[in-house]
C-alpha atoms as a PDB file:
ATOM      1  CA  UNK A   1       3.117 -15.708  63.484  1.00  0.00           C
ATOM      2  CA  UNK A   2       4.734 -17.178  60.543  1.00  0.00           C
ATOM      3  CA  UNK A   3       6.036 -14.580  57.928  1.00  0.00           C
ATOM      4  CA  UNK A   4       6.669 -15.169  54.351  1.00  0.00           C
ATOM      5  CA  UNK A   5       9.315 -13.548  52.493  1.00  0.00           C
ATOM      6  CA  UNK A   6       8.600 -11.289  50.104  1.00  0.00           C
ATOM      7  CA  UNK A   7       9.208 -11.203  46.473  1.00  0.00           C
ATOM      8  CA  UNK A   8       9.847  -7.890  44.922  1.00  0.00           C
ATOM      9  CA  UNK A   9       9.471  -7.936  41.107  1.00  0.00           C
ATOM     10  CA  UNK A  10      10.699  -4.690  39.069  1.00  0.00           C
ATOM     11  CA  UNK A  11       9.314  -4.218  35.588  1.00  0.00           C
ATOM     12  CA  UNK A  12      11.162  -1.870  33.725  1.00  0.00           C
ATOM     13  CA  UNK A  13      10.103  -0.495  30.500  1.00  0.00           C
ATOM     14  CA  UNK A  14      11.017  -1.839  26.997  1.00  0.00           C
ATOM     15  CA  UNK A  15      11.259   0.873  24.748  1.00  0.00           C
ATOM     16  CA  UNK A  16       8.565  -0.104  21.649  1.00  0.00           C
ATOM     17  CA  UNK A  17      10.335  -1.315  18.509  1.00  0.00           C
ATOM     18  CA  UNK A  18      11.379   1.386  15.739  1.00  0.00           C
ATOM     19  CA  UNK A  19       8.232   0.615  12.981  1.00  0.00           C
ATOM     20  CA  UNK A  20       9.813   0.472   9.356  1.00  0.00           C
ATOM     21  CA  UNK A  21       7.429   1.462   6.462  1.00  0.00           C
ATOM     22  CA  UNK A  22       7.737  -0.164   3.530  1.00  0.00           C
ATOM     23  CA  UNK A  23       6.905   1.358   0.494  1.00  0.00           C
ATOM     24  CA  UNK A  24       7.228  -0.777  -3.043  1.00  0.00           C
ATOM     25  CA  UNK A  25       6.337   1.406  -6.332  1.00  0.00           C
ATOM     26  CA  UNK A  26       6.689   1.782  -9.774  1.00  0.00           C
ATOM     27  CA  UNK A  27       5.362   4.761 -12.144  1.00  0.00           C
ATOM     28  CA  UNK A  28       3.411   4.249 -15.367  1.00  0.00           C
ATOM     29  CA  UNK A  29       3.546   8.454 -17.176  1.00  0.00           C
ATOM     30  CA  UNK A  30       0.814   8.778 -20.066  1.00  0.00           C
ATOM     31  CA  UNK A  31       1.869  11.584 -21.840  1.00  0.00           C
ATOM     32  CA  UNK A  32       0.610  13.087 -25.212  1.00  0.00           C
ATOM     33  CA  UNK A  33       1.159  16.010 -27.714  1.00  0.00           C
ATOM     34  CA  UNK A  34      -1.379  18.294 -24.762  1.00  0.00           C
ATOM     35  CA  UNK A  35      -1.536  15.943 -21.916  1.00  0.00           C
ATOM     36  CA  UNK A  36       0.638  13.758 -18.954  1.00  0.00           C
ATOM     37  CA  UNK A  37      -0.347  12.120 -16.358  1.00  0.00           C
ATOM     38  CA  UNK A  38       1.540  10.310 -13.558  1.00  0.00           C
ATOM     39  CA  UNK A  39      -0.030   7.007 -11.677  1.00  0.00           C
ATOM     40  CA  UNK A  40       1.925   5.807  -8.615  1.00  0.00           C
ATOM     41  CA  UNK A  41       1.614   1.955  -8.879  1.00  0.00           C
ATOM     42  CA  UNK A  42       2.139   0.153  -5.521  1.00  0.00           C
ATOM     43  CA  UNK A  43       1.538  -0.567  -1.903  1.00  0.00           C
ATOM     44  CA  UNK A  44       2.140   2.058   1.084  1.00  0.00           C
ATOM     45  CA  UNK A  45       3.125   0.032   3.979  1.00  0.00           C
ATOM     46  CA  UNK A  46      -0.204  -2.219   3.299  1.00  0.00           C
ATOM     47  CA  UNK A  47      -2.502   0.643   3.989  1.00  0.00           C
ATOM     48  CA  UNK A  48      -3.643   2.409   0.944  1.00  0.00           C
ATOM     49  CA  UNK A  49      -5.762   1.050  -2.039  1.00  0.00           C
ATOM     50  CA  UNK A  50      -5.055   3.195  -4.920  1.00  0.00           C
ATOM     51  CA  UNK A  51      -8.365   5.180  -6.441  1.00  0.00           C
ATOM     52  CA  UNK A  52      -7.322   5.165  -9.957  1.00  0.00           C
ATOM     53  CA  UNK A  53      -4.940   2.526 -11.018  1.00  0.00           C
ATOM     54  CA  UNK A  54      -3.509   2.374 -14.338  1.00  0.00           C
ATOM     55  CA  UNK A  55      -5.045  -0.147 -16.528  1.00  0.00           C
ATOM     56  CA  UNK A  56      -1.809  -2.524 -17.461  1.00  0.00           C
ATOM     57  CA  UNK A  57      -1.740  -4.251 -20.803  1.00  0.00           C
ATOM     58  CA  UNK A  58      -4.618  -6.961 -21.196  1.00  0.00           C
ATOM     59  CA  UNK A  59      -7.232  -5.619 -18.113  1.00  0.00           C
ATOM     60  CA  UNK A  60      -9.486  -3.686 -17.295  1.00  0.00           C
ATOM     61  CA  UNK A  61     -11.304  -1.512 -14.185  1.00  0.00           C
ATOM     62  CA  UNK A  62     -14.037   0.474 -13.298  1.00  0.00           C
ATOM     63  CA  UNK A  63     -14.033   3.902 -12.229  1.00  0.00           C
ATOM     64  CA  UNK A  64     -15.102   4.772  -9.188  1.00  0.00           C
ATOM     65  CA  UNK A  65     -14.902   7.293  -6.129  1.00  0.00           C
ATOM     66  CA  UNK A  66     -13.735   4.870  -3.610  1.00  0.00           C
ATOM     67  CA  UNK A  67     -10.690   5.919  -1.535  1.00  0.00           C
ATOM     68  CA  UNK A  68      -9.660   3.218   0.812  1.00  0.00           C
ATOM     69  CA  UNK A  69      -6.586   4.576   2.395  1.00  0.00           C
ATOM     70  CA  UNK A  70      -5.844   5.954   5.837  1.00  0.00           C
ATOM     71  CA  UNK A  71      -5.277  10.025   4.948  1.00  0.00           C
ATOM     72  CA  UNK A  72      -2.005   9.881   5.498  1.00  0.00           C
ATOM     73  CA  UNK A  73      -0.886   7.309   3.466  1.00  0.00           C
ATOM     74  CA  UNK A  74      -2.678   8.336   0.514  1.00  0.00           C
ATOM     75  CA  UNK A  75       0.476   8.906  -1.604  1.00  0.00           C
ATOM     76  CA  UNK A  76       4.304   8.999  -0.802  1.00  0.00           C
ATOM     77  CA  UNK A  77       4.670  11.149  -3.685  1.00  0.00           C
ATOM     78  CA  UNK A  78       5.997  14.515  -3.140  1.00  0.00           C
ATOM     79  CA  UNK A  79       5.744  16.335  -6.695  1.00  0.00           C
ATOM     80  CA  UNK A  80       5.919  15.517  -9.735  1.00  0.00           C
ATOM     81  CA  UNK A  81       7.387  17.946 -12.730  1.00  0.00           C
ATOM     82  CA  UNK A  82       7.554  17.745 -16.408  1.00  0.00           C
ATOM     83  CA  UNK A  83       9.950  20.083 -18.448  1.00  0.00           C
ATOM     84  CA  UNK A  84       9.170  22.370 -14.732  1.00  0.00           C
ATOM     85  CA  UNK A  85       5.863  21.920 -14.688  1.00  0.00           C
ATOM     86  CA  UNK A  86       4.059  20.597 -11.629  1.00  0.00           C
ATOM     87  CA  UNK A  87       2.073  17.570 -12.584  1.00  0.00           C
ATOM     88  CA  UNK A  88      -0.848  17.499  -9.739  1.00  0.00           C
ATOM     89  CA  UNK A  89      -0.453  13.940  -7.824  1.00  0.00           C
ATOM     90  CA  UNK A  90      -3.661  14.061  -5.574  1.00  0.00           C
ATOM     91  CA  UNK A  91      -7.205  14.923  -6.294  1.00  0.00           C
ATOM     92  CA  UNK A  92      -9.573  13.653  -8.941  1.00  0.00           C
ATOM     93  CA  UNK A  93      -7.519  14.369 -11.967  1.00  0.00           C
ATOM     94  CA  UNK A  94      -3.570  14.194 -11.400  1.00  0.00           C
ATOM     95  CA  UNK A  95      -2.970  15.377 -14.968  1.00  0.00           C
ATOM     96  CA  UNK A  96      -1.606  18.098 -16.421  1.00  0.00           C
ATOM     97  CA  UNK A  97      -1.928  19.666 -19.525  1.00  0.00           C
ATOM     98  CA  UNK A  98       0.747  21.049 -21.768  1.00  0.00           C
ATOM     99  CA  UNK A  99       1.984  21.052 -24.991  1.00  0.00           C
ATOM    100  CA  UNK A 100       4.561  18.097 -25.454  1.00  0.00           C
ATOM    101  CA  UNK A 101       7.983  20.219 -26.148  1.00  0.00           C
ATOM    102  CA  UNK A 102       9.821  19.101 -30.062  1.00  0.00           C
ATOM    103  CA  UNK A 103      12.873  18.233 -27.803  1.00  0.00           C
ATOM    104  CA  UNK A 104      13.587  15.781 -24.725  1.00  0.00           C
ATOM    105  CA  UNK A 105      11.924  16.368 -21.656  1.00  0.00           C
ATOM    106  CA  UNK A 106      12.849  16.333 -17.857  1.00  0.00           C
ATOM    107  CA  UNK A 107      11.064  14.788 -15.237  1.00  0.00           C
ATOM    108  CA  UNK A 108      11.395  15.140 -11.572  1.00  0.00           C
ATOM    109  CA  UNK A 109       9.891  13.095  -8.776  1.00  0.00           C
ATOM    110  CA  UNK A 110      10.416  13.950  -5.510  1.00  0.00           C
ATOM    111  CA  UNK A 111       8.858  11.080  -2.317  1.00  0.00           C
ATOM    112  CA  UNK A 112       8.590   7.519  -1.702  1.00  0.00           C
ATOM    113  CA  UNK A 113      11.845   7.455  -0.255  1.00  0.00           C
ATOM    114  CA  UNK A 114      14.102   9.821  -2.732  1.00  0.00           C
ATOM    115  CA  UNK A 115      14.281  12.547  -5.770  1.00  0.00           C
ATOM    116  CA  UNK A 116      14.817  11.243  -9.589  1.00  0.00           C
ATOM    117  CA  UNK A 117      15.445  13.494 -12.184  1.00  0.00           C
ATOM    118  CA  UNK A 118      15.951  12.145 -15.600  1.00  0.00           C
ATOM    119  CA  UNK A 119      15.529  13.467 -19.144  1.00  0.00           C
ATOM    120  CA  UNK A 120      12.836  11.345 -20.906  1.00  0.00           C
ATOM    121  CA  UNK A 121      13.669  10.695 -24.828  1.00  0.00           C
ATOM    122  CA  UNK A 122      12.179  12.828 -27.746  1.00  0.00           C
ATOM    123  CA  UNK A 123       8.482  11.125 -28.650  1.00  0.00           C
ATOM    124  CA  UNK A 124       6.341  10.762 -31.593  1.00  0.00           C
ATOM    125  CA  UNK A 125       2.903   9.943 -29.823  1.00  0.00           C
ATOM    126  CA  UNK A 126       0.757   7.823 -32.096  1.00  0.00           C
ATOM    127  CA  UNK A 127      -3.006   9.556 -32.952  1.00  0.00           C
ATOM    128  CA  UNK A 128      -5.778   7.418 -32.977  1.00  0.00           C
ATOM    129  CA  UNK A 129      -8.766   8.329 -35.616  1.00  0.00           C
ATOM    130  CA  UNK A 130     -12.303   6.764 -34.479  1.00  0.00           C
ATOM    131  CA  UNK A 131     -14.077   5.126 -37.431  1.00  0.00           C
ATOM    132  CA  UNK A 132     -16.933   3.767 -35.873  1.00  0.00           C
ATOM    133  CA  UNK A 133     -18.835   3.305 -32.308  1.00  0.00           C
ATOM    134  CA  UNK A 134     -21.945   1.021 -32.616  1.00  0.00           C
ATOM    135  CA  UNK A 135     -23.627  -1.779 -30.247  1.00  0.00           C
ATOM    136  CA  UNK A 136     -22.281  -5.534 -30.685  1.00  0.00           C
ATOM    137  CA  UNK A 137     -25.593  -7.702 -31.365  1.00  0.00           C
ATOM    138  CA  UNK A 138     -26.480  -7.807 -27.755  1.00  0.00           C
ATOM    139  CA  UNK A 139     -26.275  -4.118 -27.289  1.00  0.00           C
ATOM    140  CA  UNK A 140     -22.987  -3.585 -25.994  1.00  0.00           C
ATOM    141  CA  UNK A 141     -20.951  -0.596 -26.939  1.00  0.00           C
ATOM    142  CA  UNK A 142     -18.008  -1.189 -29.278  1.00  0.00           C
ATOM    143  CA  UNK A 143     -15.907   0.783 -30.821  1.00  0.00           C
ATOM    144  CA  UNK A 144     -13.242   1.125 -33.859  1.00  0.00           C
ATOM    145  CA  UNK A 145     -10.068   2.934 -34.466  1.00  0.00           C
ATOM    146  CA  UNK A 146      -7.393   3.775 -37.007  1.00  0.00           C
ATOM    147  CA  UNK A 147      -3.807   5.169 -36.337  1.00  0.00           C
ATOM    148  CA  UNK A 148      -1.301   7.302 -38.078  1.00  0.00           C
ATOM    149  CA  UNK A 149       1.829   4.855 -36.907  1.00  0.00           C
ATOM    150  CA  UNK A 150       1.479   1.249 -35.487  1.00  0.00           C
ATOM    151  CA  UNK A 151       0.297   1.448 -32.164  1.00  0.00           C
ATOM    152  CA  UNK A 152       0.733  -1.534 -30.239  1.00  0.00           C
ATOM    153  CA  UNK A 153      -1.754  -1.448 -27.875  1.00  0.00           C
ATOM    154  CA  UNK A 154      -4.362   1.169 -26.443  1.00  0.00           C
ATOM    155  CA  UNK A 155      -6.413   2.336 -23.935  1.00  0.00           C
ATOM    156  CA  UNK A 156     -10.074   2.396 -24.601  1.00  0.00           C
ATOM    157  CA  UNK A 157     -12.717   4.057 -21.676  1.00  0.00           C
ATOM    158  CA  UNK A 158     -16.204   4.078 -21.965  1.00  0.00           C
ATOM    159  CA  UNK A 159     -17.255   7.058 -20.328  1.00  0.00           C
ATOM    160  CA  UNK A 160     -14.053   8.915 -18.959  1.00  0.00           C
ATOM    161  CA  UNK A 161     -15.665  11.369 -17.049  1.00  0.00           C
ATOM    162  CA  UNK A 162     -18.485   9.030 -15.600  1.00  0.00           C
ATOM    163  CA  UNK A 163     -18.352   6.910 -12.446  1.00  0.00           C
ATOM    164  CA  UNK A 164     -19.067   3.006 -13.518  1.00  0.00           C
ATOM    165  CA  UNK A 165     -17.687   3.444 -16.912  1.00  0.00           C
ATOM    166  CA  UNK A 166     -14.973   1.196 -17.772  1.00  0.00           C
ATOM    167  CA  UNK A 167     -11.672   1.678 -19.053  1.00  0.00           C
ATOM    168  CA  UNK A 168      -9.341  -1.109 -20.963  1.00  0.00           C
ATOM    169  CA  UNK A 169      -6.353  -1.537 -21.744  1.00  0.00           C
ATOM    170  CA  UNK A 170      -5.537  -3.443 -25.329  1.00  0.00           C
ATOM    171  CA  UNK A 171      -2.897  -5.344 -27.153  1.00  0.00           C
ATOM    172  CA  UNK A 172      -2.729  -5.607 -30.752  1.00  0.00           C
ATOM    173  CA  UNK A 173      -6.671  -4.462 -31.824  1.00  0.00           C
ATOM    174  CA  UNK A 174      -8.434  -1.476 -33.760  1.00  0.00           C
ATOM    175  CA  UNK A 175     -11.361  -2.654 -31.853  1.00  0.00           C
ATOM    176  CA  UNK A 176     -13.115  -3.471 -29.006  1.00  0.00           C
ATOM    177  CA  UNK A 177     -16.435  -4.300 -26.429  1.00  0.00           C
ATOM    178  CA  UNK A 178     -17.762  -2.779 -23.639  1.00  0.00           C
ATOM    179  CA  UNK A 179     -19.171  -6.191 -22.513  1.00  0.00           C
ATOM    180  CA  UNK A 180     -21.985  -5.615 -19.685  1.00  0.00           C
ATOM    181  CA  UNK A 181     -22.415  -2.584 -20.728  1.00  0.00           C
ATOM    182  CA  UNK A 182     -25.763  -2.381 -23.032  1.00  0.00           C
ATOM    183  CA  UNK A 183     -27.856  -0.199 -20.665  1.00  0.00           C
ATOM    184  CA  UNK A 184     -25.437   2.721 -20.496  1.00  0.00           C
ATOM    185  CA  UNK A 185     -26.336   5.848 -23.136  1.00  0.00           C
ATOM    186  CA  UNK A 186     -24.972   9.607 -24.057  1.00  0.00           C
ATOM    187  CA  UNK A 187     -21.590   8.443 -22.918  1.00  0.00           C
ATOM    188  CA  UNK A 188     -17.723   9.333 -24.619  1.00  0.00           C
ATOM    189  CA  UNK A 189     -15.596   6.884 -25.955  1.00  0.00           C
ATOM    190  CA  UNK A 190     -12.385   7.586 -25.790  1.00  0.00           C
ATOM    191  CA  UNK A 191      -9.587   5.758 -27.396  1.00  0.00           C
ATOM    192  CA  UNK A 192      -5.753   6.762 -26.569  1.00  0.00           C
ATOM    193  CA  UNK A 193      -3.196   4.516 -29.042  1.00  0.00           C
ATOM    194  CA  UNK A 194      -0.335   3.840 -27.006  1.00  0.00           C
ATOM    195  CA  UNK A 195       3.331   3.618 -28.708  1.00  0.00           C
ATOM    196  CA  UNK A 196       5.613   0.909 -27.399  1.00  0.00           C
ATOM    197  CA  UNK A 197       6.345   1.269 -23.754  1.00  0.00           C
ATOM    198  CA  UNK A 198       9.822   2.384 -22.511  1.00  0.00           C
ATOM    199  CA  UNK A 199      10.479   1.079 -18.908  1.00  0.00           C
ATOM    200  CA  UNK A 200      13.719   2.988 -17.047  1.00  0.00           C
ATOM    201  CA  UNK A 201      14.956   1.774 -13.982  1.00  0.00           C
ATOM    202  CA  UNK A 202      15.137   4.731 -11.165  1.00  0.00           C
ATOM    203  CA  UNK A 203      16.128   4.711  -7.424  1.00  0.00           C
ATOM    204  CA  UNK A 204      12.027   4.787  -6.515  1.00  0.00           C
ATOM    205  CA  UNK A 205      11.101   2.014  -8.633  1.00  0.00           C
ATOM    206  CA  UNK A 206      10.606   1.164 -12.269  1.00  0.00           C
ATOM    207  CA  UNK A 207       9.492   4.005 -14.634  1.00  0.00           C
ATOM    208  CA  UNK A 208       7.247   2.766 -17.725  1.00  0.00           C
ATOM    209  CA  UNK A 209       6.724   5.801 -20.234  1.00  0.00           C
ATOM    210  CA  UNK A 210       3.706   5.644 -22.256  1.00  0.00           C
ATOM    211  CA  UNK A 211       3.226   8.062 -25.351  1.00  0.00           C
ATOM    212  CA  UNK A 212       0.233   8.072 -26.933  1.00  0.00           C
ATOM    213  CA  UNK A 213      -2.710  10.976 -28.022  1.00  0.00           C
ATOM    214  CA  UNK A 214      -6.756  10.215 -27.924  1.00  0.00           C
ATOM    215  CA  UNK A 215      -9.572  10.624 -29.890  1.00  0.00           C
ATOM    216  CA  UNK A 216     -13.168  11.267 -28.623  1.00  0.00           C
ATOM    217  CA  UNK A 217     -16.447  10.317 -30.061  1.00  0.00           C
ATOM    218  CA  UNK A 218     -20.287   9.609 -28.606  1.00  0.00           C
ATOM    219  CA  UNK A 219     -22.439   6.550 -28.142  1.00  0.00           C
ATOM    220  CA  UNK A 220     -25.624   7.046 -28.202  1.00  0.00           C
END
């Protein structure tokens, strides 16, 4: 009988590589004379879509209830505090409301990697006055504005409280058009006149402040 030798193998175990999660953000703060609110901009580790973005200069979105994140990547943010009060990052409505201070502020964010505390500069918040909402000729809602200091550009939401409404975000106008949107009735407009943003660069990511108040009126 013939024999064959026989080959031993030995598989030994590779320990699985150390996974690295990348986190790139930056911070857009709204704040007013009664109201701040923080918006994490950014991707965590390719996992989580963002509910709520902030509308940057020149676009717009719809709002909506869709959460497409895995639950726990659904912020890196810690807390947030203003003058040391907690501004609420998760939920519905991160936002808190105060009364903006006659002197600087401080603001501490603690996650995504690190802590920043900083004190933000004395602001003058611009007020917006709503002249007139109407329908363009085709029906859509529009909407103009006056301001008590130049205002560069501002936000503009058709229906802040209403999923499908739209909020904008405009340069350089007193007006605007809610294009698409002729069928919609009993809605808000609300129109928040922005000053000129202030970016500061922090550990976490670029800051942009953004001081503005609103003004409210009803389309009918």
């Amino acid at each position: 009988m013939k024999l064959w030798p026989l080959l031993l193998v030995a598989a030994c175990a590779q320990p699985e590589p150390e996974v690295t999660v990348s986190v790139t953000t930056s911070f857009d703060l709204v704040v007013g004379d009664q109201y701040a609110r923080m918006f994490l901009q950014g991707d965590i580790a390719g996992r989580c879509t963002l509910r709520e973005p902030f509308a940057a200069p020149g676009t717009c979105h719809v709002l909506d209830d869709i959460v497409d994140c895995v639950p726990d990547a659904a912020s890196c943010l810690v807390s947030v505090s203003l003058s040391g009060v907690t501004i609420p990052v998760t939920g519905p409505e991160p936002l808190l409301v105060w009364s903006m201070p006659p002197h600087s502020s401080q603001l501490r964010i603690t996650g995504c990697g690190g802590e920043v505390e900083l004190e933000l500069p004395t602001m003058r918040p611009p007020t917006p006055v709503i002249g007139r909402i109407s329908r363009a000729p085709d029906g859509d809602p529009s909407v103009e504005w006056t301001q008590d200091r130049p205002a560069p550009s501002a936000i503009v939401t058709l229906g802040p409280h209403d999923l499908g409404s739209q909020r904008c975000h405009v340069a350089a106008a007193q007006s605007f058009v809610f294009e698409g949107f002729a069928a919609v009735t009993q809605r808000e407009v609300e129109v928040r006149s922005l000053a000129p943003v202030e970016t500061i660069a922090t550990e976490l990511g670029p800051l942009r402040i953004w001081s503005g108040n609103t003004a409210v009126g009803m389309l009918y």
